[in-house]
PDB file of N, CA and C in Angstrom:
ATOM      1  N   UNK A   1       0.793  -1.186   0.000  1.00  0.00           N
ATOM      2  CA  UNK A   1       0.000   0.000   0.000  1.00  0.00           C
ATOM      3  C   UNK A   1       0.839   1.256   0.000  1.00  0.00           C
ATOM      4  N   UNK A   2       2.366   1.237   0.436  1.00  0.00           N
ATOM      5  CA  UNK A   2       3.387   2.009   0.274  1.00  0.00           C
ATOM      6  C   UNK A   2       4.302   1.424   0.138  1.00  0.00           C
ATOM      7  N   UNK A   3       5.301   2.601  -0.154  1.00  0.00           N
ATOM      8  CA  UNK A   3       6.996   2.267  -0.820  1.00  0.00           C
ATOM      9  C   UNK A   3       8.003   1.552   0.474  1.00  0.00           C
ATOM     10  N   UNK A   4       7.304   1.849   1.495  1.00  0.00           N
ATOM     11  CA  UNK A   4       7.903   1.328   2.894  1.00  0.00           C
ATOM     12  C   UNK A   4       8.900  -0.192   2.186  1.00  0.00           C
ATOM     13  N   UNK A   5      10.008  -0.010   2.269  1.00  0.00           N
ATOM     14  CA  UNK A   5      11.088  -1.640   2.608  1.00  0.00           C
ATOM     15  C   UNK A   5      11.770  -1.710   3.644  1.00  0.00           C
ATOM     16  N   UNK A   6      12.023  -2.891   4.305  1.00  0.00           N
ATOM     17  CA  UNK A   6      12.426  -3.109   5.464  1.00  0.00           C
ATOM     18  C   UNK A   6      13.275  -4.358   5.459  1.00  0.00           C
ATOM     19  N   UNK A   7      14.311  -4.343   6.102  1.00  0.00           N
ATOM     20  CA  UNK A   7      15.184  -5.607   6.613  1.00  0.00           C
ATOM     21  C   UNK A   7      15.109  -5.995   7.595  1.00  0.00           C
ATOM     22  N   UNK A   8      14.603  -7.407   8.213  1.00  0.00           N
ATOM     23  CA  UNK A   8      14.465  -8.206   9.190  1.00  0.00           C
ATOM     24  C   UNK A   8      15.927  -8.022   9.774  1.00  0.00           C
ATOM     25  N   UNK A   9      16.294  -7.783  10.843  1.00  0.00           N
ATOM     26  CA  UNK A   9      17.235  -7.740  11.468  1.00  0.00           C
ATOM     27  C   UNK A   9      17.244  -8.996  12.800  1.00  0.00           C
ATOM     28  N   UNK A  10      16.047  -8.712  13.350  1.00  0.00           N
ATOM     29  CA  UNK A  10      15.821 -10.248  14.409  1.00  0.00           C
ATOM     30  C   UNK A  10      14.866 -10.299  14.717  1.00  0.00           C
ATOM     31  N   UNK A  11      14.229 -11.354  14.681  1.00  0.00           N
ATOM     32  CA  UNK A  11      13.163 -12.341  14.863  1.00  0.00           C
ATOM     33  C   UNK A  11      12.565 -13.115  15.580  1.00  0.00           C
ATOM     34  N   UNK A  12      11.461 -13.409  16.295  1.00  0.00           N
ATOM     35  CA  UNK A  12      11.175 -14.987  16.718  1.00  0.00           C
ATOM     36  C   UNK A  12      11.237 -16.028  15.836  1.00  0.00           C
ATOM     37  N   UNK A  13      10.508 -17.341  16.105  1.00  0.00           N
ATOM     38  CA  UNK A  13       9.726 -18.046  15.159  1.00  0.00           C
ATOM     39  C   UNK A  13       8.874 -17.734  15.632  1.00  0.00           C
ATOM     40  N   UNK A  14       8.500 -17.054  16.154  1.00  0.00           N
ATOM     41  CA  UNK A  14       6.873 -17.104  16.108  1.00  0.00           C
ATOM     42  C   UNK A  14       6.077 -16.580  14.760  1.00  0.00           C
ATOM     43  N   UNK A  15       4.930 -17.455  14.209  1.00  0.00           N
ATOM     44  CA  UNK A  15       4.210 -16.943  13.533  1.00  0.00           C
ATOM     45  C   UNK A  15       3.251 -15.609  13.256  1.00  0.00           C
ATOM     46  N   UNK A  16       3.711 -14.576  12.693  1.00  0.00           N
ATOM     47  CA  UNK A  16       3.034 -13.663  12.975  1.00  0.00           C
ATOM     48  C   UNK A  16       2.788 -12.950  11.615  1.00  0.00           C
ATOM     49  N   UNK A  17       2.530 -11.607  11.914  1.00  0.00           N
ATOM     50  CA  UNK A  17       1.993 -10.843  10.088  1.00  0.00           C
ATOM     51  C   UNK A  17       2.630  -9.642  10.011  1.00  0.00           C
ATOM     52  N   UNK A  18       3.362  -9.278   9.483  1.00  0.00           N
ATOM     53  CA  UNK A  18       3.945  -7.850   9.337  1.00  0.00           C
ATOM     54  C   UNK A  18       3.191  -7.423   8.664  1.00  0.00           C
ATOM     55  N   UNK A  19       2.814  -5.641   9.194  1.00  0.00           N
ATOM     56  CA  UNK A  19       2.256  -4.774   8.564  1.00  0.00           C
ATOM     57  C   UNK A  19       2.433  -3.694   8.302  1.00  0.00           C
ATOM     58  N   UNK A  20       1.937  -2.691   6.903  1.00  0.00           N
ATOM     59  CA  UNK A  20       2.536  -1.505   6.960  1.00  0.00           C
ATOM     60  C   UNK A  20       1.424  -0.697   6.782  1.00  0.00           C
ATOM     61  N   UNK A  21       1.068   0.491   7.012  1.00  0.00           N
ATOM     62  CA  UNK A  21      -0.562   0.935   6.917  1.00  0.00           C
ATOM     63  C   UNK A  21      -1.590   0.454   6.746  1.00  0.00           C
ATOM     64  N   UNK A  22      -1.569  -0.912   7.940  1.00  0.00           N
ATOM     65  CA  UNK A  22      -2.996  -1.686   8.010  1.00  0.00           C
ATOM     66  C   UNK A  22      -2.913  -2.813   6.679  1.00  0.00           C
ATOM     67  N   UNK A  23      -2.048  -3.168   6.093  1.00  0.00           N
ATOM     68  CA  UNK A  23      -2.052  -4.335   5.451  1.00  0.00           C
ATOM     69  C   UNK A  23      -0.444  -5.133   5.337  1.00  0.00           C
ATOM     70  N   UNK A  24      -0.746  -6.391   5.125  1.00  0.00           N
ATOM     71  CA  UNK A  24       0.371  -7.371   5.164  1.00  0.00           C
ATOM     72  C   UNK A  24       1.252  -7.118   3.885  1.00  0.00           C
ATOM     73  N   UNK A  25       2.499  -6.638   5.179  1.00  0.00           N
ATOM     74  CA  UNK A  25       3.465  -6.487   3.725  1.00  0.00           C
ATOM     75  C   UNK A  25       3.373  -7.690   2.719  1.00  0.00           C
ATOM     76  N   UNK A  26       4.321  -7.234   1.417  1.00  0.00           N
ATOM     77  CA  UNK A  26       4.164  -8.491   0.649  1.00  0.00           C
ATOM     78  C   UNK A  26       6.109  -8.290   0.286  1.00  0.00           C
ATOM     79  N   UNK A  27       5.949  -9.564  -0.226  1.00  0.00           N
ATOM     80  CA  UNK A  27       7.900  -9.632  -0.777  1.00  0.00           C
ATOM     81  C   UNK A  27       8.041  -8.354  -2.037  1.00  0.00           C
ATOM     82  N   UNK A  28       9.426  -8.757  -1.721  1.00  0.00           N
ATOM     83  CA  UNK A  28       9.678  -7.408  -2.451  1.00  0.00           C
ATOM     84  C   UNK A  28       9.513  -7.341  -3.909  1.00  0.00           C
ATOM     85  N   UNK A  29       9.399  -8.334  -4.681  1.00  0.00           N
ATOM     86  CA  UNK A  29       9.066  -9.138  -6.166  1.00  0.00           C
ATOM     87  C   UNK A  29       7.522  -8.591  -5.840  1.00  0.00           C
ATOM     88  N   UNK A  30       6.899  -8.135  -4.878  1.00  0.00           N
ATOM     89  CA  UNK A  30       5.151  -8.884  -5.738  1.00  0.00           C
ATOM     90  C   UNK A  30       4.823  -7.207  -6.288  1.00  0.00           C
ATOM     91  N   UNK A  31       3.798  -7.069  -6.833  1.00  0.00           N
ATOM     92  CA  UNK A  31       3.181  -5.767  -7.144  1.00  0.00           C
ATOM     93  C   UNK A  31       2.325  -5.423  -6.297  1.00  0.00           C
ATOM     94  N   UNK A  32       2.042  -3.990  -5.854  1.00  0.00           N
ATOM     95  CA  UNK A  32       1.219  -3.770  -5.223  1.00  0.00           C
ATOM     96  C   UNK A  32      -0.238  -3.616  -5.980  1.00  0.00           C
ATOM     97  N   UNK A  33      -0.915  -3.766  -4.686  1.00  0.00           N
ATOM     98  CA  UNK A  33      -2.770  -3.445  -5.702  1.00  0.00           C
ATOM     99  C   UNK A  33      -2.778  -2.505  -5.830  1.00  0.00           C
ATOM    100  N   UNK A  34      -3.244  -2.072  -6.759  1.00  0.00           N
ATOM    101  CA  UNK A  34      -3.582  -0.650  -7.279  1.00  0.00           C
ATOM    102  C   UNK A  34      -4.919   0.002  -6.449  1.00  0.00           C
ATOM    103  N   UNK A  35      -4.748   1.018  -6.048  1.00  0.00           N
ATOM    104  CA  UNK A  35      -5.362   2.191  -5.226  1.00  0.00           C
ATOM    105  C   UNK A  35      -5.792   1.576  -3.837  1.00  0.00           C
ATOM    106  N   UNK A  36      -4.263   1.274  -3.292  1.00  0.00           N
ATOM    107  CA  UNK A  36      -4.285   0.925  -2.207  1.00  0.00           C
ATOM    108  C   UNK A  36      -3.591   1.698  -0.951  1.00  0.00           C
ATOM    109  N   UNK A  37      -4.428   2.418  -0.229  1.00  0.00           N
ATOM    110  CA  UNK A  37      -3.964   3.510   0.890  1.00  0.00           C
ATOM    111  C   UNK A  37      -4.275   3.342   2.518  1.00  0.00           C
ATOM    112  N   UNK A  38      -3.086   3.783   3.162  1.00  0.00           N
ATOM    113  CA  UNK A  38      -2.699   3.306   4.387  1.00  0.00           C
ATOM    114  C   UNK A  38      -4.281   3.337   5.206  1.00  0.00           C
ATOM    115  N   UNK A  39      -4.222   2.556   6.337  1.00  0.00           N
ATOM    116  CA  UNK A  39      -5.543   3.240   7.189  1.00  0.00           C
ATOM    117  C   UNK A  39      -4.452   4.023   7.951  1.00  0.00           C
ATOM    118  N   UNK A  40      -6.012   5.275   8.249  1.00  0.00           N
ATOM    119  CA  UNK A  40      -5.412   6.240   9.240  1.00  0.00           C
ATOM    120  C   UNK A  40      -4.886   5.932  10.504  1.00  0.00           C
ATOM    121  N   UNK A  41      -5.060   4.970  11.285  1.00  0.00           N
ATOM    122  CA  UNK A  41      -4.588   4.263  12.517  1.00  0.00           C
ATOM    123  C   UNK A  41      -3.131   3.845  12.709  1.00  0.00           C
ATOM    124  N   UNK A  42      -2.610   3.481  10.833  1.00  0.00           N
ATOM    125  CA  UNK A  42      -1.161   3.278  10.526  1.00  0.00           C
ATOM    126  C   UNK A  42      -0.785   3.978   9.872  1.00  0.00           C
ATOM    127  N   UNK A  43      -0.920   5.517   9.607  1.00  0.00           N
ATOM    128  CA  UNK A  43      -0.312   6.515   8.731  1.00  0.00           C
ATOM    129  C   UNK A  43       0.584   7.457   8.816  1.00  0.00           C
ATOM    130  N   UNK A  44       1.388   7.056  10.672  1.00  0.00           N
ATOM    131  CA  UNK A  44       2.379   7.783  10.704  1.00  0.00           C
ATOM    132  C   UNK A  44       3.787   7.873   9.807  1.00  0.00           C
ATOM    133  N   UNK A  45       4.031   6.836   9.162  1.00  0.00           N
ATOM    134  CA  UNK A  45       5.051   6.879   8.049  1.00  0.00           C
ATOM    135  C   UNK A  45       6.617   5.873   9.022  1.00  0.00           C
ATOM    136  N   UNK A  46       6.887   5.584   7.854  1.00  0.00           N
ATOM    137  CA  UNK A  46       8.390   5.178   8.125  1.00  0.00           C
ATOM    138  C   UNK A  46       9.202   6.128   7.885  1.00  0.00           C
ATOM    139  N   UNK A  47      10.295   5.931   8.671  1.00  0.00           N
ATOM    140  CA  UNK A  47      11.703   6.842   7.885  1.00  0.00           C
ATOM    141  C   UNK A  47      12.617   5.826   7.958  1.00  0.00           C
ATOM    142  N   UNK A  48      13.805   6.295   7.038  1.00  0.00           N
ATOM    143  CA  UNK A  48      14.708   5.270   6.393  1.00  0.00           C
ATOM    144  C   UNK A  48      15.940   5.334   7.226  1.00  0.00           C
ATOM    145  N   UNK A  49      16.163   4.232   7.659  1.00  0.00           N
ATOM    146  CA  UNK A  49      17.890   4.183   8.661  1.00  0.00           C
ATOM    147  C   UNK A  49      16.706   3.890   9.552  1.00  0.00           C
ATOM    148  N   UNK A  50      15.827   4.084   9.978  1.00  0.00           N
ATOM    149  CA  UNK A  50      15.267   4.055  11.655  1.00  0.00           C
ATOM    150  C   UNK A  50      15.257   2.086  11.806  1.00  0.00           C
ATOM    151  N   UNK A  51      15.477   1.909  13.168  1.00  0.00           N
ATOM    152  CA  UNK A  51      15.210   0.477  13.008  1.00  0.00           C
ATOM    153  C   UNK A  51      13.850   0.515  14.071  1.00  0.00           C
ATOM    154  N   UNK A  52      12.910  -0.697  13.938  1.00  0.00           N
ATOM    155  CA  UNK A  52      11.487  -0.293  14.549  1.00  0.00           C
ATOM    156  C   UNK A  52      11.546  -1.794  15.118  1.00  0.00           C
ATOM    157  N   UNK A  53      11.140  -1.896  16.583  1.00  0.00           N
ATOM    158  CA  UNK A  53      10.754  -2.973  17.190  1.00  0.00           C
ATOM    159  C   UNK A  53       9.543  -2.986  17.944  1.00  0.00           C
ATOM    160  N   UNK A  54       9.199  -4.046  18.731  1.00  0.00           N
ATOM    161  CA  UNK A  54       8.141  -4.255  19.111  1.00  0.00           C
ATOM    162  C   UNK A  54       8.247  -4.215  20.506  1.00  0.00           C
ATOM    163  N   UNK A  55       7.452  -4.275  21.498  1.00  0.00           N
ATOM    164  CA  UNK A  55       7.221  -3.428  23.444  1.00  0.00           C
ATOM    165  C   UNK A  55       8.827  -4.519  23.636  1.00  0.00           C
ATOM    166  N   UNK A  56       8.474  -5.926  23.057  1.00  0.00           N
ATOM    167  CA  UNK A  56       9.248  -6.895  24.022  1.00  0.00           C
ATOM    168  C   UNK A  56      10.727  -6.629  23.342  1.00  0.00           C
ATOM    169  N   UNK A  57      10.956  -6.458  22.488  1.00  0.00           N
ATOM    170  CA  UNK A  57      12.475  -6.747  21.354  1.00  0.00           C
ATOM    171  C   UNK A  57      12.430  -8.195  20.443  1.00  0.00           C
ATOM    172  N   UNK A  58      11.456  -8.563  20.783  1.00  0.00           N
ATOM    173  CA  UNK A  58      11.624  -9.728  19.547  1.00  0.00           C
ATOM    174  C   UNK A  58      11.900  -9.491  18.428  1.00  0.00           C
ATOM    175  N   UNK A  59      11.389  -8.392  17.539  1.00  0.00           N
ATOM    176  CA  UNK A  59      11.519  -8.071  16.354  1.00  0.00           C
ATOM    177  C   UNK A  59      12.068  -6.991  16.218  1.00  0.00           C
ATOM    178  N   UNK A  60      12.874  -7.192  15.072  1.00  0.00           N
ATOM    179  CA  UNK A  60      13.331  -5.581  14.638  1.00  0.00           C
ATOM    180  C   UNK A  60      13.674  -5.493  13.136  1.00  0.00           C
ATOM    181  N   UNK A  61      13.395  -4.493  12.670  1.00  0.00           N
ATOM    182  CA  UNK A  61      13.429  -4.242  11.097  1.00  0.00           C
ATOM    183  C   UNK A  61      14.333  -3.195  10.923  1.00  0.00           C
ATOM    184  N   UNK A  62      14.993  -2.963  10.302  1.00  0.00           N
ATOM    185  CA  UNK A  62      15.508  -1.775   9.335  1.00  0.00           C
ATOM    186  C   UNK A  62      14.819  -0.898   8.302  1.00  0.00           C
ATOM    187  N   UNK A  63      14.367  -0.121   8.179  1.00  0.00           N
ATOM    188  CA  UNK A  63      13.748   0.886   7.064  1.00  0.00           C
ATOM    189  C   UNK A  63      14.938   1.073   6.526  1.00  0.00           C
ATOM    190  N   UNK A  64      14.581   0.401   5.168  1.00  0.00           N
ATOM    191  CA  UNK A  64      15.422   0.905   3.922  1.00  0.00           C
ATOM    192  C   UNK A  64      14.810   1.456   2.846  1.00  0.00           C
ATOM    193  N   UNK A  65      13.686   1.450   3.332  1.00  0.00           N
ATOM    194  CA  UNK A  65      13.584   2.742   2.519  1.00  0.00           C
ATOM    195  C   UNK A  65      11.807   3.081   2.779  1.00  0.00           C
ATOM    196  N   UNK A  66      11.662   4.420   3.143  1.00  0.00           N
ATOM    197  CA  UNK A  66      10.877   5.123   4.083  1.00  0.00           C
ATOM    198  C   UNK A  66       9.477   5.401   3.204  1.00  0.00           C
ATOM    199  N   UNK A  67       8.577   5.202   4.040  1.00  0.00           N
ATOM    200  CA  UNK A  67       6.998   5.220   3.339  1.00  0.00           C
ATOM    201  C   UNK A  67       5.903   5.791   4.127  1.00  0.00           C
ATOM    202  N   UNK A  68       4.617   6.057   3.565  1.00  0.00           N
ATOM    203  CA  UNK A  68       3.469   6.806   4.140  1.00  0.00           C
ATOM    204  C   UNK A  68       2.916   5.777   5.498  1.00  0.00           C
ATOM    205  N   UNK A  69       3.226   4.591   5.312  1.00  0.00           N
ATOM    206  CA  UNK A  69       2.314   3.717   6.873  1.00  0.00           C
ATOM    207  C   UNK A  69       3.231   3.249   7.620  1.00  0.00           C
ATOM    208  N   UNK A  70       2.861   3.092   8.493  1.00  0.00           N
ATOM    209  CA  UNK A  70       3.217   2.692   9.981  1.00  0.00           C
ATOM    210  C   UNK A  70       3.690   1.261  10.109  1.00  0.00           C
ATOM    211  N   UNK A  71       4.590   0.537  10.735  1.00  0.00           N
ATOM    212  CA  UNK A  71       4.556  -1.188  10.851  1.00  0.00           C
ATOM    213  C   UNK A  71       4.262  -1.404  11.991  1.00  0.00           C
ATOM    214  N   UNK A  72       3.517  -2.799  11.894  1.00  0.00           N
ATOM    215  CA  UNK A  72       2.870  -3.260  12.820  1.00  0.00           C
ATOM    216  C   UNK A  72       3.085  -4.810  13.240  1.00  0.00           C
ATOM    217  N   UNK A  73       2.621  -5.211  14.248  1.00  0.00           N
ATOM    218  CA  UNK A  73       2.921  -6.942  13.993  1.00  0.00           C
ATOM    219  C   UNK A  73       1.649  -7.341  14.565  1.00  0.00           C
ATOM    220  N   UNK A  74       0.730  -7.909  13.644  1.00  0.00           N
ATOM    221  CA  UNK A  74      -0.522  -8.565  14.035  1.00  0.00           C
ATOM    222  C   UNK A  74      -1.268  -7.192  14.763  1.00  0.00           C
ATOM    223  N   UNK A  75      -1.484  -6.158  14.147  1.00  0.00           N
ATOM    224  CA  UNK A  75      -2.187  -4.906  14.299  1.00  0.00           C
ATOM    225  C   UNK A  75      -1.907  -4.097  15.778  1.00  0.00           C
ATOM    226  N   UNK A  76      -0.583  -4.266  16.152  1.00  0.00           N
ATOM    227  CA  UNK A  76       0.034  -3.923  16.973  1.00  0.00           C
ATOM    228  C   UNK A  76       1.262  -2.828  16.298  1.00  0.00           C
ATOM    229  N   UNK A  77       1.593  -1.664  16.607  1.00  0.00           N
ATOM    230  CA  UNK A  77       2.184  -0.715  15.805  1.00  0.00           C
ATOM    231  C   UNK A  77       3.863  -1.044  16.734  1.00  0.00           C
ATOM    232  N   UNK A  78       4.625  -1.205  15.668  1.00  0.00           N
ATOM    233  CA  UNK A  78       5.742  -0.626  16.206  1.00  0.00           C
ATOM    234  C   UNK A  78       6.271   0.525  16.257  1.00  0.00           C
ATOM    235  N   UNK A  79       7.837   0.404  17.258  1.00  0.00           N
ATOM    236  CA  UNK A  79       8.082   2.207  17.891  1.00  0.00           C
ATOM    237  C   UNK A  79       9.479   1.929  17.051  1.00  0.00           C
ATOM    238  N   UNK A  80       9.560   3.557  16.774  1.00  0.00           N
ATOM    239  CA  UNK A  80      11.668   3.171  16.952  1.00  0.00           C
ATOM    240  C   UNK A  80      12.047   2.782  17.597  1.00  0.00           C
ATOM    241  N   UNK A  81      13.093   2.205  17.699  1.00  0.00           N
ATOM    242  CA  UNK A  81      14.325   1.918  18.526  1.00  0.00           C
ATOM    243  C   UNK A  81      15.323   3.447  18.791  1.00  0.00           C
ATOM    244  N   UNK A  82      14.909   3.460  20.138  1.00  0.00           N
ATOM    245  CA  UNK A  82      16.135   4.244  21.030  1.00  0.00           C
ATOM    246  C   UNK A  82      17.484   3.979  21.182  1.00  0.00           C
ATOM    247  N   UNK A  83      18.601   4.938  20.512  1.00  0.00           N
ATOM    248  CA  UNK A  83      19.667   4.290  21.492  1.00  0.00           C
ATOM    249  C   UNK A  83      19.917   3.719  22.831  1.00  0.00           C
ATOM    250  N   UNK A  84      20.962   3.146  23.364  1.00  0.00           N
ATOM    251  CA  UNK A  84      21.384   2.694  24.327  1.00  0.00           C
ATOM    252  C   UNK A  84      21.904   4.098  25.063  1.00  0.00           C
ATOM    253  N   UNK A  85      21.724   4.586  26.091  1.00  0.00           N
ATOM    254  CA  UNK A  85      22.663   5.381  26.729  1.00  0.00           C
ATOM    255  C   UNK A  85      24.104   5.066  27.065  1.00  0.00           C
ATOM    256  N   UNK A  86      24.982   5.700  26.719  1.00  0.00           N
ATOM    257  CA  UNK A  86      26.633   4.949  26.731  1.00  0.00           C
ATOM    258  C   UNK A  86      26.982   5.627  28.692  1.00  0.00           C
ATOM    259  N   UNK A  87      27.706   4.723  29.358  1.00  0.00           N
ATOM    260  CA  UNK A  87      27.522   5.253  30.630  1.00  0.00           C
ATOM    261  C   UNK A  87      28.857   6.611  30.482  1.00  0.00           C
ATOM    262  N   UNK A  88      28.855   7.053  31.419  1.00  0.00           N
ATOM    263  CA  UNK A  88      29.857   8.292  31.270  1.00  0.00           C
ATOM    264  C   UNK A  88      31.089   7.849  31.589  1.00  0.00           C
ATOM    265  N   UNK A  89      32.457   9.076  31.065  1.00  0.00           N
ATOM    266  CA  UNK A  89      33.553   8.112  31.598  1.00  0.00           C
ATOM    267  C   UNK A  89      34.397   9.284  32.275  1.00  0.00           C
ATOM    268  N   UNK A  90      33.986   9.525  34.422  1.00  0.00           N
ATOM    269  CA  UNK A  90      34.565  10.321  34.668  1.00  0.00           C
ATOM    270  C   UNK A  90      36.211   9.871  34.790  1.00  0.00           C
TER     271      UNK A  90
END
């Protein structure tokens, strides 16, 4: 439904559905349907370099390249990923 691409970086097995503005991504070979637009619930957008996981860290993706919807896993939205705070070095 958008240009959104992403690289699996880490995973469960668990069976689940990646999503990007309310529909299941598809591989990167397939075509998209024609006049197909995000729902508003997933329309905050990707940006590219950001990596996006889920509350627990099971998953994490790479945006490679940034789009109009949101990802989700099984209609659950993912967040960026925060750096790590590096501790200080008095």
């Amino acid at each position: 439904m958008c240009d959104t691409e992403v690289m699996v970086v880490r995973a469960t097995a668990d069976d689940v559905s990646l999503e990007c503005g309310g529909a299941v991504m598809l591989a990167l070979a397939s075509e998209k349907p024609a006049g197909a637009a995000a729902h508003e619930a997933f329309a905050q957008g990707t940006l590219v370099g950001k990596r996006y996981t889920d509350a627990d860290e099971r998953f994490e993706f790479l945006c490679t390249k940034g789009g109009k919807g949101s990802l989700a896993i099984d209609g659950v939205l993912l967040v960026v990923k925060q750096a790590k705070a590096l501790p200080s070095s008095d």
